[in-house]
C-alpha atoms as a PDB file:
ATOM      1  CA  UNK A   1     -32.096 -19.115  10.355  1.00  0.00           C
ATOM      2  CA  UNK A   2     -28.471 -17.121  10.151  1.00  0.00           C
ATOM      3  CA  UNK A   3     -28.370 -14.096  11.282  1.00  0.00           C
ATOM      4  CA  UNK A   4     -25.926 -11.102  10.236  1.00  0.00           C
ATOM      5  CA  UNK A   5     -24.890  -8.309  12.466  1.00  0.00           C
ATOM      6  CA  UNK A   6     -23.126  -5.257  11.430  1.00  0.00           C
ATOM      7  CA  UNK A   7     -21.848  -2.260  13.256  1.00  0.00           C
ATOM      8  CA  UNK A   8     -20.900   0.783  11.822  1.00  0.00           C
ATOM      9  CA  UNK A   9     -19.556   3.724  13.342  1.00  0.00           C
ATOM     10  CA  UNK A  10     -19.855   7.589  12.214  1.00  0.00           C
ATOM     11  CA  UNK A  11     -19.526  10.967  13.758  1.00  0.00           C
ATOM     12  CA  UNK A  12     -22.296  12.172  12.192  1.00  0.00           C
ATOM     13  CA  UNK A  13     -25.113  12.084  15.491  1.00  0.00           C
ATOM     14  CA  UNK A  14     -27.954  10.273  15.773  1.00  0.00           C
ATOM     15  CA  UNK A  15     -29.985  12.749  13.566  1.00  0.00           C
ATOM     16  CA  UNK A  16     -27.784  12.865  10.906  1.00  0.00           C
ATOM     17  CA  UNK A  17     -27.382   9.065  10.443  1.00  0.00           C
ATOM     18  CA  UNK A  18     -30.986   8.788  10.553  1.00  0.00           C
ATOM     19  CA  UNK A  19     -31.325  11.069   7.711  1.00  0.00           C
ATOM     20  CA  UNK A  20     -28.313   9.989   5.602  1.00  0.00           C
ATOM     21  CA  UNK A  21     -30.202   6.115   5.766  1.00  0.00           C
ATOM     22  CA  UNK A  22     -33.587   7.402   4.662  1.00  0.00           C
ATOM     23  CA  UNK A  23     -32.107   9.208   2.156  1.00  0.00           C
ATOM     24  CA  UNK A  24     -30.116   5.907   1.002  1.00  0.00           C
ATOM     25  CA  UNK A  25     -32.795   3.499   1.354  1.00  0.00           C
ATOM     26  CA  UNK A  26     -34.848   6.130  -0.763  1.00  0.00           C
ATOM     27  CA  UNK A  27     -32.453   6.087  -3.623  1.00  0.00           C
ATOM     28  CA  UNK A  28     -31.827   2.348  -3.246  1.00  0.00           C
ATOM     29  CA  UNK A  29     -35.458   1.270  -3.343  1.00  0.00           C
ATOM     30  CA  UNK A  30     -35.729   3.175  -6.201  1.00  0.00           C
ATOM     31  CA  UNK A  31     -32.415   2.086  -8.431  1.00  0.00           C
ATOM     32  CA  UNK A  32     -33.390  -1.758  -7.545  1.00  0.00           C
ATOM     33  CA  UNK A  33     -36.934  -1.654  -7.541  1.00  0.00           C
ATOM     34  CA  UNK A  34     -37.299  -4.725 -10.277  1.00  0.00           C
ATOM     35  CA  UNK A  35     -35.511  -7.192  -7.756  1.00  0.00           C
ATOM     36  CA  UNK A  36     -37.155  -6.306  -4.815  1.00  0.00           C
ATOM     37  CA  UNK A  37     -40.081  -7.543  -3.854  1.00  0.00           C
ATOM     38  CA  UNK A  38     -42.664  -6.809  -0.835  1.00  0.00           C
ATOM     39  CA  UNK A  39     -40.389  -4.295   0.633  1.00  0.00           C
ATOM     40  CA  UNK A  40     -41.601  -2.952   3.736  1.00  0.00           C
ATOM     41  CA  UNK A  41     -39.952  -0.882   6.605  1.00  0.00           C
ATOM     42  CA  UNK A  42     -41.147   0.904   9.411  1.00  0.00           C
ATOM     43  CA  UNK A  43     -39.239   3.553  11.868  1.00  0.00           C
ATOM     44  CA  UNK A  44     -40.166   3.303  15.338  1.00  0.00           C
ATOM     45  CA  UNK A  45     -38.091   5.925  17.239  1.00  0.00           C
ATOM     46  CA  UNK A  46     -34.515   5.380  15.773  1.00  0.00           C
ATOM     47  CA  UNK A  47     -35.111   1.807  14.944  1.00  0.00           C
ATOM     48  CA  UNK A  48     -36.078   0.900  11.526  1.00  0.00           C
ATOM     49  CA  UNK A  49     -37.911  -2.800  11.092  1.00  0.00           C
ATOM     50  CA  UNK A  50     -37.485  -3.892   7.300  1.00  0.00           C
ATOM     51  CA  UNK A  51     -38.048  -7.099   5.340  1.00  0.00           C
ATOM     52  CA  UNK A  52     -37.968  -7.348   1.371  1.00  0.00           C
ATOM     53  CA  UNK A  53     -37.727 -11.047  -0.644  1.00  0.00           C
ATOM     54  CA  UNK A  54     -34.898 -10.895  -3.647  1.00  0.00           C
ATOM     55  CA  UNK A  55     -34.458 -13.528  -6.004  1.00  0.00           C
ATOM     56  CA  UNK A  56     -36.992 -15.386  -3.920  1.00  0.00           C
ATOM     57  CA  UNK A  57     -35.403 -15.305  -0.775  1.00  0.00           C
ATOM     58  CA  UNK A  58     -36.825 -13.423   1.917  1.00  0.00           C
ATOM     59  CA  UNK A  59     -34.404 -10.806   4.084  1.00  0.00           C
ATOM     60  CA  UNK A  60     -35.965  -9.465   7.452  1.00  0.00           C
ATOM     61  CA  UNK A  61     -34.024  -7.585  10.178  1.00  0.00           C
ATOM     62  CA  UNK A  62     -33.453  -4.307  12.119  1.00  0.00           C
ATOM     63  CA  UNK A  63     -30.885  -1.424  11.993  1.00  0.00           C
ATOM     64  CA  UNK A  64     -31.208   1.024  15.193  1.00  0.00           C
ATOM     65  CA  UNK A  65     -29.101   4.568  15.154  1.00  0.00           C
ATOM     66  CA  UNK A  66     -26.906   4.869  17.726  1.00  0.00           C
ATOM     67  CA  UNK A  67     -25.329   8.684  18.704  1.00  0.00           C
ATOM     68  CA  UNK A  68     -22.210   6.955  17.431  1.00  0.00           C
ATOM     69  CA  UNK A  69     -22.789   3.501  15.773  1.00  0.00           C
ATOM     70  CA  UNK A  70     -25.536   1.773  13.370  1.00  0.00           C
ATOM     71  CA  UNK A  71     -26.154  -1.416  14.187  1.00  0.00           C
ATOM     72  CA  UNK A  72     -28.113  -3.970  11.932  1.00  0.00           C
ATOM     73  CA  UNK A  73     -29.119  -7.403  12.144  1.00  0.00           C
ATOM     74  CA  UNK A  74     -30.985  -9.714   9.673  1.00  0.00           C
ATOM     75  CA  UNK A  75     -32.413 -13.060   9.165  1.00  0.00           C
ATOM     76  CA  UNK A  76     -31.269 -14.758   5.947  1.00  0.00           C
ATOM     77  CA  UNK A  77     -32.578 -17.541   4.603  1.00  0.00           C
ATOM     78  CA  UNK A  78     -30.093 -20.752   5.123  1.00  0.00           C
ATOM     79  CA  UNK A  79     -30.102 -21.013   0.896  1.00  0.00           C
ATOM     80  CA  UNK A  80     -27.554 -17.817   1.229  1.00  0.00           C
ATOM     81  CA  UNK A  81     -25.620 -18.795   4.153  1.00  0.00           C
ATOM     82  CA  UNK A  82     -22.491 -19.511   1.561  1.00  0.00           C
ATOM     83  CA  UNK A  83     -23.216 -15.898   0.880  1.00  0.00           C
ATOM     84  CA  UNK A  84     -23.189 -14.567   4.491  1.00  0.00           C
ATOM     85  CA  UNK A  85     -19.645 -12.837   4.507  1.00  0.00           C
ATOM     86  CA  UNK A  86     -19.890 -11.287   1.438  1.00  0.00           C
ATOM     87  CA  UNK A  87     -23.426 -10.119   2.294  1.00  0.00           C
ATOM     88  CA  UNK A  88     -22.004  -8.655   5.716  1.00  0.00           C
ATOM     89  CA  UNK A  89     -18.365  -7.150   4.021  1.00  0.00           C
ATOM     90  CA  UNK A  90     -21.342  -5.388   1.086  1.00  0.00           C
ATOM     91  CA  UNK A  91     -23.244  -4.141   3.561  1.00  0.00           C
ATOM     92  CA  UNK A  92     -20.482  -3.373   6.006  1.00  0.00           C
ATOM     93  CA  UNK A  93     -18.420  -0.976   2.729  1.00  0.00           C
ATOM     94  CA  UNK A  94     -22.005   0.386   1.899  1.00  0.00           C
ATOM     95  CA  UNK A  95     -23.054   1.710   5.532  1.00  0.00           C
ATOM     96  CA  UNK A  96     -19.604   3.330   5.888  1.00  0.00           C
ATOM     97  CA  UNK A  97     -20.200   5.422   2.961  1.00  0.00           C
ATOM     98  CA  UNK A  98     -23.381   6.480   3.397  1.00  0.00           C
ATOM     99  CA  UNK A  99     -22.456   7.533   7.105  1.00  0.00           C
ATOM    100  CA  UNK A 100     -18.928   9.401   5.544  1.00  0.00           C
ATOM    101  CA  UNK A 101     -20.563  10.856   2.540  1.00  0.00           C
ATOM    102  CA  UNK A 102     -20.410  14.507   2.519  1.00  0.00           C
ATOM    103  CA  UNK A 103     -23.572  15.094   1.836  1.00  0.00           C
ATOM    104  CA  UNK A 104     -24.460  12.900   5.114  1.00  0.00           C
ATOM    105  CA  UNK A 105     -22.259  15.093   6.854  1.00  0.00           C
ATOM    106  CA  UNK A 106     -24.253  18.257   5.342  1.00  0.00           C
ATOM    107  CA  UNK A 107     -27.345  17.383   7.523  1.00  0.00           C
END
């Protein structure tokens, strides 16, 4: 299967990342709720396991807080491998503002 990885810096600590992506995974679970499906995710210390399907294709990976960097990897199904940089650039723009937000940097 393909595999994505993603690193995203942010001055923000460890702590304040982590909160900044629950908060955003909150809100985004919620806003897209009708296309995902079987959405689970887990913390374990600063790693977060998570796997959802969308449009029947089924997305599993992990993102771990760093003090300075997020890093995420996922397993994508080979149907959305023509999709894989835009996937990567989306997730890569969405990250960054999440970890630059004010409010992120409010925590």
């Amino acid at each position: 299967m393909p595999q994505i990885q993603v690193k995203i810096p942010h001055q923000i600590g460890q702590a304040g990342a982590r909160v900044a992506l629950e908060r955003s995974l909150k809100e985004i679970t919620e806003k897209h709720a009708g296309q995902l499906n079987n959405l689970a995710h887990a913390w374990d210390g600063q790693k977060l396991d998570y796997s959802f399907s969308t449009m029947g294709l089924k997305i599993a990976g992990t993102m771990r807080v760093e003090p300075t960097e997020v890093a995420v990897s996922a397993t994508i199904p080979f149907a959305a491998l023509l999709f894989k940089g835009k996937i990567e650039a989306e997730l890569r723009d969405r990250l960054t503002k999440i970890l630059t937000s004010p409010a992120a940097e409010q925590v």
